[in-house]
PDB file of N, CA and C in Angstrom:
ATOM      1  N   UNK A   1       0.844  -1.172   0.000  1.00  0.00           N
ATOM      2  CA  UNK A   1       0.000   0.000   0.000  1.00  0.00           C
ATOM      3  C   UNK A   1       0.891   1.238   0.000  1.00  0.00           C
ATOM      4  N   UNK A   2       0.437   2.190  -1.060  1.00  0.00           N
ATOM      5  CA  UNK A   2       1.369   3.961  -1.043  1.00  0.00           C
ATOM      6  C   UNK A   2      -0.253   4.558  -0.302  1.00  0.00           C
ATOM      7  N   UNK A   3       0.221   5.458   0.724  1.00  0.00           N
ATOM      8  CA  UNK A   3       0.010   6.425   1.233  1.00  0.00           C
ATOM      9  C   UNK A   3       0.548   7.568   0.228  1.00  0.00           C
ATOM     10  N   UNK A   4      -0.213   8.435   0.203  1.00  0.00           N
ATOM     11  CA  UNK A   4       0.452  10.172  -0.630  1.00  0.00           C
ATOM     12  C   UNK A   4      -0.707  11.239   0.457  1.00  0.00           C
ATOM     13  N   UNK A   5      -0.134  12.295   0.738  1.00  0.00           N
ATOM     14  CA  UNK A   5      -1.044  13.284   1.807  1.00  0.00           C
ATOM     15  C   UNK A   5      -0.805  14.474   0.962  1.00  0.00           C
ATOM     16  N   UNK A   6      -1.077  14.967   0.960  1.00  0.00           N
ATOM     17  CA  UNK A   6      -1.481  16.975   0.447  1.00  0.00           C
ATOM     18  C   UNK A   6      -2.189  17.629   1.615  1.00  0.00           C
ATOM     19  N   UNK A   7      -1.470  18.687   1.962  1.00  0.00           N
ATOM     20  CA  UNK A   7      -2.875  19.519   2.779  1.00  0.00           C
ATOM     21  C   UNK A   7      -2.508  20.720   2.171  1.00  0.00           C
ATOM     22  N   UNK A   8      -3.513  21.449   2.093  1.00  0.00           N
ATOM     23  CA  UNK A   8      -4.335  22.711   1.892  1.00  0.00           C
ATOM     24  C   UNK A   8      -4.998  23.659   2.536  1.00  0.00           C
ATOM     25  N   UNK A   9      -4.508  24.491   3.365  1.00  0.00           N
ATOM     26  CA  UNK A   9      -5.051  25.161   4.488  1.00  0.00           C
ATOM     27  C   UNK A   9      -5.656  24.081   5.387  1.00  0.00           C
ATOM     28  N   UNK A  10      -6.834  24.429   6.098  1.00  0.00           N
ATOM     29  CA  UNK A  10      -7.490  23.325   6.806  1.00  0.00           C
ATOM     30  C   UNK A  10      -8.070  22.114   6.458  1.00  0.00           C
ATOM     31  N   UNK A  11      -7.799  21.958   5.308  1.00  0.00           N
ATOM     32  CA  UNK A  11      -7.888  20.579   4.320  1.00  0.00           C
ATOM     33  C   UNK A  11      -6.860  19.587   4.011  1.00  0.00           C
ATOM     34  N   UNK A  12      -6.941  18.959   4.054  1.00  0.00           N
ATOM     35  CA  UNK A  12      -6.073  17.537   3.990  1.00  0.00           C
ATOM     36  C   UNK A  12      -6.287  16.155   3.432  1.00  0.00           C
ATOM     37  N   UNK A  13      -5.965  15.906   2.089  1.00  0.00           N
ATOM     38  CA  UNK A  13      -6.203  15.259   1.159  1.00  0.00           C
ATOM     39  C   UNK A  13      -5.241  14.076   1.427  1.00  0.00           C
ATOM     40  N   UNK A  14      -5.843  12.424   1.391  1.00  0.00           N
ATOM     41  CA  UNK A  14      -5.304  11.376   1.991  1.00  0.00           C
ATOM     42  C   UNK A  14      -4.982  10.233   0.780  1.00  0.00           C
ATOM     43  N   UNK A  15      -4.060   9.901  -0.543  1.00  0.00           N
ATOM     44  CA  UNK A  15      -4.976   9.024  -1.440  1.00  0.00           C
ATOM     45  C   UNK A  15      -4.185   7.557  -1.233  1.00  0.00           C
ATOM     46  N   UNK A  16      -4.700   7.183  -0.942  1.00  0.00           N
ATOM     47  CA  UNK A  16      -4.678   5.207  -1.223  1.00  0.00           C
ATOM     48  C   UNK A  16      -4.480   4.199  -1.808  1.00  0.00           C
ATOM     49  N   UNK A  17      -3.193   3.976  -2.182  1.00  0.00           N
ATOM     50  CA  UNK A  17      -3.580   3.162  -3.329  1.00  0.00           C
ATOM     51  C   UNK A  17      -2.516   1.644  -2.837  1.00  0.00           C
ATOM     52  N   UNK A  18      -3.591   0.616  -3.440  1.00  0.00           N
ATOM     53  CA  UNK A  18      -3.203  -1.260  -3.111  1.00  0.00           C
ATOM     54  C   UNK A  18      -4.147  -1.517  -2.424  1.00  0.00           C
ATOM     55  N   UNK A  19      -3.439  -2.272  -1.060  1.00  0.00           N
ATOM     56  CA  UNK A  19      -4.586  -2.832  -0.616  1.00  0.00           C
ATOM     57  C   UNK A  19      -4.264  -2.713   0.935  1.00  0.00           C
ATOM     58  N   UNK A  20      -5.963  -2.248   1.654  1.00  0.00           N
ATOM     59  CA  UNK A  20      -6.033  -1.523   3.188  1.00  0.00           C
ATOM     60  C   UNK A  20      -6.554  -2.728   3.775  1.00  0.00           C
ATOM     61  N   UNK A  21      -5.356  -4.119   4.485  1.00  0.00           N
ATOM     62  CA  UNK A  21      -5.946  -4.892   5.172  1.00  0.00           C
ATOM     63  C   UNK A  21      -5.125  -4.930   6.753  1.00  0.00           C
ATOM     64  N   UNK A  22      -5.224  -6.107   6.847  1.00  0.00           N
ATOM     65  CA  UNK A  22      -4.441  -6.214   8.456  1.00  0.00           C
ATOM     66  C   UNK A  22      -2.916  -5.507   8.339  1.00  0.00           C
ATOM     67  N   UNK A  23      -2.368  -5.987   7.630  1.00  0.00           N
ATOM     68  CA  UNK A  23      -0.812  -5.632   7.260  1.00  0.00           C
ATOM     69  C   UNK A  23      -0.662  -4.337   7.274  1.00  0.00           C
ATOM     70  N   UNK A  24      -1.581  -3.121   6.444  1.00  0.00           N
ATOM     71  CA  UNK A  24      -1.562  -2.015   6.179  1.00  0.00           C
ATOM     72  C   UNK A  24      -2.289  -1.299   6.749  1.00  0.00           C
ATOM     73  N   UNK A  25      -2.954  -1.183   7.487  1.00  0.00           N
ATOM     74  CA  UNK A  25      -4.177  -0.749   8.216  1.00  0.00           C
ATOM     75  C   UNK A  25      -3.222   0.025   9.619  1.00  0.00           C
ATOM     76  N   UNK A  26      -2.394  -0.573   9.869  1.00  0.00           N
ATOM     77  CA  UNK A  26      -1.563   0.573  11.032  1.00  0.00           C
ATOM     78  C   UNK A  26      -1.182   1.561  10.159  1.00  0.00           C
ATOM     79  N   UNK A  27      -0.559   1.591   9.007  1.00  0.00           N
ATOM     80  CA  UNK A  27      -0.077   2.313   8.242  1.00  0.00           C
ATOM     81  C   UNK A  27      -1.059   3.591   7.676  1.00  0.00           C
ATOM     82  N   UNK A  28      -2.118   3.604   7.576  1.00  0.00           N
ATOM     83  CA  UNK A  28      -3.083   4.107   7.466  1.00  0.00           C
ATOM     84  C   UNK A  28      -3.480   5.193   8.958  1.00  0.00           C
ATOM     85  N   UNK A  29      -3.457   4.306   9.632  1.00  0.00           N
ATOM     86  CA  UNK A  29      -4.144   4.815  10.956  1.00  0.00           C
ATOM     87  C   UNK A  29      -3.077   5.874  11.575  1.00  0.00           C
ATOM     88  N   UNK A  30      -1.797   5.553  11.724  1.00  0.00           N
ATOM     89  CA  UNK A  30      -0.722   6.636  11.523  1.00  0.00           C
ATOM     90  C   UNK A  30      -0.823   7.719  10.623  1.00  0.00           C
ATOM     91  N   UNK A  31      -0.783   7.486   9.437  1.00  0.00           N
ATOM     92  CA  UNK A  31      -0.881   8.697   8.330  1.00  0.00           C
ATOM     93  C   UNK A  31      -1.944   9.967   9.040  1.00  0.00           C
ATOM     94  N   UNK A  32      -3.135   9.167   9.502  1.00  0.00           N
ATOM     95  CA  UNK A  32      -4.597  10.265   9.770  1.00  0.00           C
ATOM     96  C   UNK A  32      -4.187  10.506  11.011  1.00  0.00           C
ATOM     97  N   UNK A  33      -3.567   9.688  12.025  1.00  0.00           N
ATOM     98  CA  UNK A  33      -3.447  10.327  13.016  1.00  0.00           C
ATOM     99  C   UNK A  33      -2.065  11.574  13.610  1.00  0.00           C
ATOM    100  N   UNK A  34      -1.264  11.663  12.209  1.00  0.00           N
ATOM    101  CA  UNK A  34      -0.304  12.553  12.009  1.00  0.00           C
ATOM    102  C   UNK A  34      -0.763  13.417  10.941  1.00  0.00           C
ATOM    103  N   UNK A  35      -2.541  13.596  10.942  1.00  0.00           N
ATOM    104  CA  UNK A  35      -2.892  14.996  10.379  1.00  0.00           C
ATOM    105  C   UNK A  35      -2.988  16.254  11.485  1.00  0.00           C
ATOM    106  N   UNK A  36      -2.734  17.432  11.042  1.00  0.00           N
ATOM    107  CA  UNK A  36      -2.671  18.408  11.860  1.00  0.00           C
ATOM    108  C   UNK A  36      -3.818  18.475  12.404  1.00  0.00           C
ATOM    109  N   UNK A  37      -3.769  19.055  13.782  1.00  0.00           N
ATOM    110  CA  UNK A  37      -5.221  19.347  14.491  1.00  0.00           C
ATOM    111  C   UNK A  37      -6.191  20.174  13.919  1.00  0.00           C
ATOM    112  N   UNK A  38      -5.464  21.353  13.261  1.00  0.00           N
ATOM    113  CA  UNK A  38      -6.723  22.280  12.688  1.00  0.00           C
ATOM    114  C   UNK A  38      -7.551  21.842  11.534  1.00  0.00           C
ATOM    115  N   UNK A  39      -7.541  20.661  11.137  1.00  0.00           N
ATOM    116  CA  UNK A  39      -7.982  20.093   9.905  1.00  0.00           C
ATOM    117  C   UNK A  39      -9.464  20.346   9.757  1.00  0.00           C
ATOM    118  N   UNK A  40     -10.001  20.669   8.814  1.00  0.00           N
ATOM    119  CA  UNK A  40     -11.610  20.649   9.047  1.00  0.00           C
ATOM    120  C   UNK A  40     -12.130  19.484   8.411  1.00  0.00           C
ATOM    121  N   UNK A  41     -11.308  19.454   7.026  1.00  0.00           N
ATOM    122  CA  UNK A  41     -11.470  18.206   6.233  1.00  0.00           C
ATOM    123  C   UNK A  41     -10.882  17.581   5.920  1.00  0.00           C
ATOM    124  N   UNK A  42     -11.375  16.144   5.929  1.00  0.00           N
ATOM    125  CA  UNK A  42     -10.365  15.324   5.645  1.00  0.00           C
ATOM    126  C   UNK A  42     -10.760  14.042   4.720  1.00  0.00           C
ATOM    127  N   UNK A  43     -10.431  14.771   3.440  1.00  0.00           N
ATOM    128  CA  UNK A  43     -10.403  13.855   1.835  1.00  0.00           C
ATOM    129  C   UNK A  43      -9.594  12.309   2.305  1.00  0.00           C
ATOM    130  N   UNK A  44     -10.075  11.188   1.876  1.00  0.00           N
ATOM    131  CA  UNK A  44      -9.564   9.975   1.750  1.00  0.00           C
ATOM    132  C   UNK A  44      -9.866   9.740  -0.154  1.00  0.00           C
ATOM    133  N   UNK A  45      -8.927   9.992  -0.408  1.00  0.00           N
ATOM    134  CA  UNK A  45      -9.110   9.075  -1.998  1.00  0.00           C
ATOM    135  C   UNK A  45      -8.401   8.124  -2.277  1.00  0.00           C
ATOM    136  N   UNK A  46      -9.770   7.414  -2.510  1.00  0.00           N
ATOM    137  CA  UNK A  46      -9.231   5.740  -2.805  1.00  0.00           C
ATOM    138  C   UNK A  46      -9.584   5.484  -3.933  1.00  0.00           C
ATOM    139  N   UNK A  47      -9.176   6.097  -5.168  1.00  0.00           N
ATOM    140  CA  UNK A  47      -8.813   5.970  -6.606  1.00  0.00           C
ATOM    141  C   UNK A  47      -8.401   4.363  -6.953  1.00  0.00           C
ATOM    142  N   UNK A  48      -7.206   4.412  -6.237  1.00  0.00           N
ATOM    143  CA  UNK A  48      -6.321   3.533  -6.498  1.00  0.00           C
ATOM    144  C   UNK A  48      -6.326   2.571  -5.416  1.00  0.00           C
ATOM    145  N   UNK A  49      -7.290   2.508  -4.667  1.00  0.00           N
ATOM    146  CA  UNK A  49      -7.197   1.100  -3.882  1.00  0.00           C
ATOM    147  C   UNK A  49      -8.045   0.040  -4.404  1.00  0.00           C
ATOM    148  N   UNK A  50      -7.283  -0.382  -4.474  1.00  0.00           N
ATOM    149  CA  UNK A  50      -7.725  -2.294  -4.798  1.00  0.00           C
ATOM    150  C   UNK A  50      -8.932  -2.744  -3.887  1.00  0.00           C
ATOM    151  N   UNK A  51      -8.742  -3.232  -2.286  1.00  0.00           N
ATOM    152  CA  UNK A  51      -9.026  -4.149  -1.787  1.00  0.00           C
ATOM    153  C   UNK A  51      -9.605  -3.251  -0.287  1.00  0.00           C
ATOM    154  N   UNK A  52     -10.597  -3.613   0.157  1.00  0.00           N
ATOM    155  CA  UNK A  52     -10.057  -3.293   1.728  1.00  0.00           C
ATOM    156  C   UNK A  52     -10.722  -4.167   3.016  1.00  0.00           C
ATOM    157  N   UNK A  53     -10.229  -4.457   3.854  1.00  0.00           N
ATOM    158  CA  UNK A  53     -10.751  -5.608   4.423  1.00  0.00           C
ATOM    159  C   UNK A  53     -11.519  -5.240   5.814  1.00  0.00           C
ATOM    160  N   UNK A  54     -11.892  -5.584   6.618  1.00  0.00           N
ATOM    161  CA  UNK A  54     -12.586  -5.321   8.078  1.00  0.00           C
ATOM    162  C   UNK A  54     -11.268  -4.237   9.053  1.00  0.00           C
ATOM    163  N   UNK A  55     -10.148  -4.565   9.204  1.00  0.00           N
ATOM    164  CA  UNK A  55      -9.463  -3.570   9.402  1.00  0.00           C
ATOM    165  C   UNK A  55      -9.064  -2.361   8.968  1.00  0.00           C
ATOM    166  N   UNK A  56      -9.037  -2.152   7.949  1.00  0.00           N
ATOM    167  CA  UNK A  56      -9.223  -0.802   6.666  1.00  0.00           C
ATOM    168  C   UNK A  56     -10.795  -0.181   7.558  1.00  0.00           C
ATOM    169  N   UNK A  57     -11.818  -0.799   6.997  1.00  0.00           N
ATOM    170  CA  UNK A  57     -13.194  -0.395   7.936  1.00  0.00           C
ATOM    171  C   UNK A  57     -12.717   0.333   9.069  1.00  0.00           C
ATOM    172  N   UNK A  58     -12.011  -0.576   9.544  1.00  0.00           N
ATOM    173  CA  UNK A  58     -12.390   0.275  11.163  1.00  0.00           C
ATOM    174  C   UNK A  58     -11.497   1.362  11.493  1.00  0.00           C
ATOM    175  N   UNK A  59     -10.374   1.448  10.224  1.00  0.00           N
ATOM    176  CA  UNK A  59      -9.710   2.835  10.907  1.00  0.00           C
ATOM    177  C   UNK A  59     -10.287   3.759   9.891  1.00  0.00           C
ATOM    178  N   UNK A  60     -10.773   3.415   8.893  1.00  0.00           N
ATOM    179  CA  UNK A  60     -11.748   4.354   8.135  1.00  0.00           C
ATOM    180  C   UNK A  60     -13.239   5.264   9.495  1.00  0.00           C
ATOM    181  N   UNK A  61     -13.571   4.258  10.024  1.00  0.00           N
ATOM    182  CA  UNK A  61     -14.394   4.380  11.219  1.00  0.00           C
ATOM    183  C   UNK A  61     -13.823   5.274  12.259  1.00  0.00           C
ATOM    184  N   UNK A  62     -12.457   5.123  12.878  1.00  0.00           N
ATOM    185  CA  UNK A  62     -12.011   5.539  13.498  1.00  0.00           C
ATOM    186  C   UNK A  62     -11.262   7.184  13.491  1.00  0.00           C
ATOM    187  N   UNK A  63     -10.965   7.200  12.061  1.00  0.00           N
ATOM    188  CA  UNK A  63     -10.714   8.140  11.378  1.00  0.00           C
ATOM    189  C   UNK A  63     -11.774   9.419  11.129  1.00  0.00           C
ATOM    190  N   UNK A  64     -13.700   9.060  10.882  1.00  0.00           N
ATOM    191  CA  UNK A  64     -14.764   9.370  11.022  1.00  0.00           C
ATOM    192  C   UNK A  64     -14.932   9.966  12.274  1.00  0.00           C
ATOM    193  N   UNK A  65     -14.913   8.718  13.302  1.00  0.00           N
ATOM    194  CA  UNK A  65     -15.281   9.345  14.493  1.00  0.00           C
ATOM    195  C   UNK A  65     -14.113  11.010  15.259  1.00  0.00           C
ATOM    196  N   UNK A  66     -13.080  10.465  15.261  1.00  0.00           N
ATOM    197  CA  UNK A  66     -11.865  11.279  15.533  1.00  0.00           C
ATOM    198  C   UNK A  66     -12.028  12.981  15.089  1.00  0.00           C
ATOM    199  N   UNK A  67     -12.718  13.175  13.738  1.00  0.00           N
ATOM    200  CA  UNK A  67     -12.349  14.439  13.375  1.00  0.00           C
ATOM    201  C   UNK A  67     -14.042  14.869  13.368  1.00  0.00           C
ATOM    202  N   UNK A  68     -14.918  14.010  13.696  1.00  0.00           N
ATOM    203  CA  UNK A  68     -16.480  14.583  13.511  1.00  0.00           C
ATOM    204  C   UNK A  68     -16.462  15.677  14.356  1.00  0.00           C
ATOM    205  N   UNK A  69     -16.109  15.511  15.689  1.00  0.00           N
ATOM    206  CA  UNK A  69     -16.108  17.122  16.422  1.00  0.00           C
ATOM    207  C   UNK A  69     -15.835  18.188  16.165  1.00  0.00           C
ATOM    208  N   UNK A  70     -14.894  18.652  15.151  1.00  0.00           N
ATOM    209  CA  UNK A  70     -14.352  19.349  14.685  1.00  0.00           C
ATOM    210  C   UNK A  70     -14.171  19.549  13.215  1.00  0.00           C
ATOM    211  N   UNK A  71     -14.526  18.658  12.232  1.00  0.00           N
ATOM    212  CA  UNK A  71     -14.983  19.040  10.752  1.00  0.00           C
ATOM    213  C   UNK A  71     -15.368  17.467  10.169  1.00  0.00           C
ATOM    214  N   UNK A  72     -15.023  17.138   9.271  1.00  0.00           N
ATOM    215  CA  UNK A  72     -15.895  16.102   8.112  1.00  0.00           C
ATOM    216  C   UNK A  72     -14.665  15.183   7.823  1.00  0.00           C
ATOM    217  N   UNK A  73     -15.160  13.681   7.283  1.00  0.00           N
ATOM    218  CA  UNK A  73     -14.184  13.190   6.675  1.00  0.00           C
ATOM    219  C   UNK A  73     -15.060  12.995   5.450  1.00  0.00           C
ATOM    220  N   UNK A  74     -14.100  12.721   4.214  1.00  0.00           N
ATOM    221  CA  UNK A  74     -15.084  12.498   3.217  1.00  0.00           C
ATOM    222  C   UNK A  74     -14.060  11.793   2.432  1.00  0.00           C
ATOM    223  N   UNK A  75     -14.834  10.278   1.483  1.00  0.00           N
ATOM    224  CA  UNK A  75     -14.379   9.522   0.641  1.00  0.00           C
ATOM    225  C   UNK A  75     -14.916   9.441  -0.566  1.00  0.00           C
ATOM    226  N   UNK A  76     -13.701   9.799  -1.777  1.00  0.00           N
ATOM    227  CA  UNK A  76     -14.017   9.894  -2.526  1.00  0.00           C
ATOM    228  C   UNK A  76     -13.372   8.796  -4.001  1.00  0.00           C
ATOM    229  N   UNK A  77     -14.029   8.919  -4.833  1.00  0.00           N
ATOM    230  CA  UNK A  77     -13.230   8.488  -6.277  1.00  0.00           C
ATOM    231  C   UNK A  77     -13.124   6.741  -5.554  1.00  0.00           C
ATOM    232  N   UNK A  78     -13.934   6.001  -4.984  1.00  0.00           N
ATOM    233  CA  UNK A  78     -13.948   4.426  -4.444  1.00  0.00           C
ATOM    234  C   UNK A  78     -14.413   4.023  -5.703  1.00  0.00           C
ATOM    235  N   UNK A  79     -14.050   2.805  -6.172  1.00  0.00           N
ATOM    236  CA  UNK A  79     -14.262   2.122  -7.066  1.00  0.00           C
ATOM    237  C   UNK A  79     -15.358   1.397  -6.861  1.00  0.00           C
ATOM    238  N   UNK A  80     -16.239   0.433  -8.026  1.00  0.00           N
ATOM    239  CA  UNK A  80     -17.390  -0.262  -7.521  1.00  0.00           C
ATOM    240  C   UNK A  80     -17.190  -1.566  -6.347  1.00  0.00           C
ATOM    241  N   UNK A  81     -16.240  -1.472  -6.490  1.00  0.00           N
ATOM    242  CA  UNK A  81     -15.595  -3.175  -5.839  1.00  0.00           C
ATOM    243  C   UNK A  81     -15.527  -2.180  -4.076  1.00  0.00           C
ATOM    244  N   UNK A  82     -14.878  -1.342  -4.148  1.00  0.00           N
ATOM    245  CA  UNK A  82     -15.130  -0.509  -2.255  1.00  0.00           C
ATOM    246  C   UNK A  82     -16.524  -0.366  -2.207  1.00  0.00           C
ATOM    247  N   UNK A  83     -17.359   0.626  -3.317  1.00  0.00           N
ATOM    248  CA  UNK A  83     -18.206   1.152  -3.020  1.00  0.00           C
ATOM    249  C   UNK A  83     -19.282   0.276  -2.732  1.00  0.00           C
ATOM    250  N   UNK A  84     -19.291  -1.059  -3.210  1.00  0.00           N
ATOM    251  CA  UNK A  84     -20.410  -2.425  -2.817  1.00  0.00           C
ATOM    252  C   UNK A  84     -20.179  -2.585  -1.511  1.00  0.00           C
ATOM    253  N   UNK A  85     -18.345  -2.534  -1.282  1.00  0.00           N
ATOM    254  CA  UNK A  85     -18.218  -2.920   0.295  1.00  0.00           C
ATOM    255  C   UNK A  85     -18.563  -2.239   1.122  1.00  0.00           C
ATOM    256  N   UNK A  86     -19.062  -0.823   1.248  1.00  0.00           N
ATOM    257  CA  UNK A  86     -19.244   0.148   1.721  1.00  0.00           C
ATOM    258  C   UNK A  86     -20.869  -0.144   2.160  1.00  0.00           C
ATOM    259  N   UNK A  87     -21.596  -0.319   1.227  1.00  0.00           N
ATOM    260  CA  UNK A  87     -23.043  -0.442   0.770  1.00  0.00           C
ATOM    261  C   UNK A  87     -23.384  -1.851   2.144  1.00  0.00           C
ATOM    262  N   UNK A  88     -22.588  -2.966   1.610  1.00  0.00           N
ATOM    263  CA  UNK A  88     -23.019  -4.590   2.522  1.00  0.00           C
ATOM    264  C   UNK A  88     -22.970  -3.875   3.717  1.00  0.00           C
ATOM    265  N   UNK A  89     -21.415  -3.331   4.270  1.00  0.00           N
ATOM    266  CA  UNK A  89     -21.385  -3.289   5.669  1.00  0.00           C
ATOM    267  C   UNK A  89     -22.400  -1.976   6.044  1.00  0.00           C
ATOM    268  N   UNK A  90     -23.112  -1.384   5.864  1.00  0.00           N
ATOM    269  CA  UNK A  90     -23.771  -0.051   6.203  1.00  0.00           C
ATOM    270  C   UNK A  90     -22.723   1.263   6.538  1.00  0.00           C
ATOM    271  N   UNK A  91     -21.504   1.365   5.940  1.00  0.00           N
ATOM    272  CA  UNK A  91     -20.547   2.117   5.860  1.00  0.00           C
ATOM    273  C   UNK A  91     -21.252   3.961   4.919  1.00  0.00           C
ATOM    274  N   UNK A  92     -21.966   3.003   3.905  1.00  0.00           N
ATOM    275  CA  UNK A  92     -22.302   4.209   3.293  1.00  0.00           C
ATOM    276  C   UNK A  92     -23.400   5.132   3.577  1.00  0.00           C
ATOM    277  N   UNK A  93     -24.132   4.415   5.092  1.00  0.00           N
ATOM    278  CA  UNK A  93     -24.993   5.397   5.755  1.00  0.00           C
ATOM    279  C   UNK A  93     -24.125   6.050   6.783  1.00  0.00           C
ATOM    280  N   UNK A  94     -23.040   5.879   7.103  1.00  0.00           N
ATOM    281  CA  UNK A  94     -22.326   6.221   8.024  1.00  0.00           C
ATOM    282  C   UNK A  94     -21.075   7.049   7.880  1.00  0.00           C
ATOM    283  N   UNK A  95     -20.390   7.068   6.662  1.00  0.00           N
ATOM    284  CA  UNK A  95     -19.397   7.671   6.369  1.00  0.00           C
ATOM    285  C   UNK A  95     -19.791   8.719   4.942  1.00  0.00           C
ATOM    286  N   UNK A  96     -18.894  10.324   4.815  1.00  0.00           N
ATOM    287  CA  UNK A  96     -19.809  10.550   3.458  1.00  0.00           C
ATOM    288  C   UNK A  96     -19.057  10.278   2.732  1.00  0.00           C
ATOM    289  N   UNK A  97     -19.389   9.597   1.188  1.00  0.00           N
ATOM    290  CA  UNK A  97     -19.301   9.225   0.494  1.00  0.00           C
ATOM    291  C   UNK A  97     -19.354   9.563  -0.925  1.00  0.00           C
ATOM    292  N   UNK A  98     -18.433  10.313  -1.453  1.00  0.00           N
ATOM    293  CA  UNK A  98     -18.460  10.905  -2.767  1.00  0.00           C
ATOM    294  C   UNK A  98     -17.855  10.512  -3.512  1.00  0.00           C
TER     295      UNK A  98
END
């Protein structure tokens, strides 16, 4: 899995690409949790991810919960193969999804 970050004033763009499972999923959870505090938003693009498994979920989740007090996370550019996975687990009533 490549991690790539951009930020932009209080914006902070995250993109993804391979695959977000057990192996990579700390790797992930580091990246967001070494975003700056003032963040309001926080872009995940997963263009380029392949795969993502129940651990990916939950720091995607964790990642959600973490910055809701203080601004938005938002996922974008998921392929049909995430965006089904998103849909089964009820992810896509729960996370926004663009």
């Amino acid at each position: 899995m490549t991690i790539e970050q951009k930020k932009n004033g209080s914006s902070v763009c995250i993109a993804v690409a391979g695959r977000l499972d057990t192996a990579t999923a700390p790797e992930l959870e580091s990246a967001i949790q070494g975003v700056p505090g003032d963040t309001t938003l926080l872009t995940l693009d997963l263009e380029k991810l392949d795969y993502i498994s129940s651990a990916g979920l939950r720091v995607l989740l964790s990642a959600h919960k973490a910055i809701s007090p203080k601004g938005k996370l938002k996922i974008v550019n998921a392929n049909e193969a995430i965006t089904e996975i998103f849909d089964i687990t009820g992810f896509s009533a729960i996370l926004n999804i663009g």
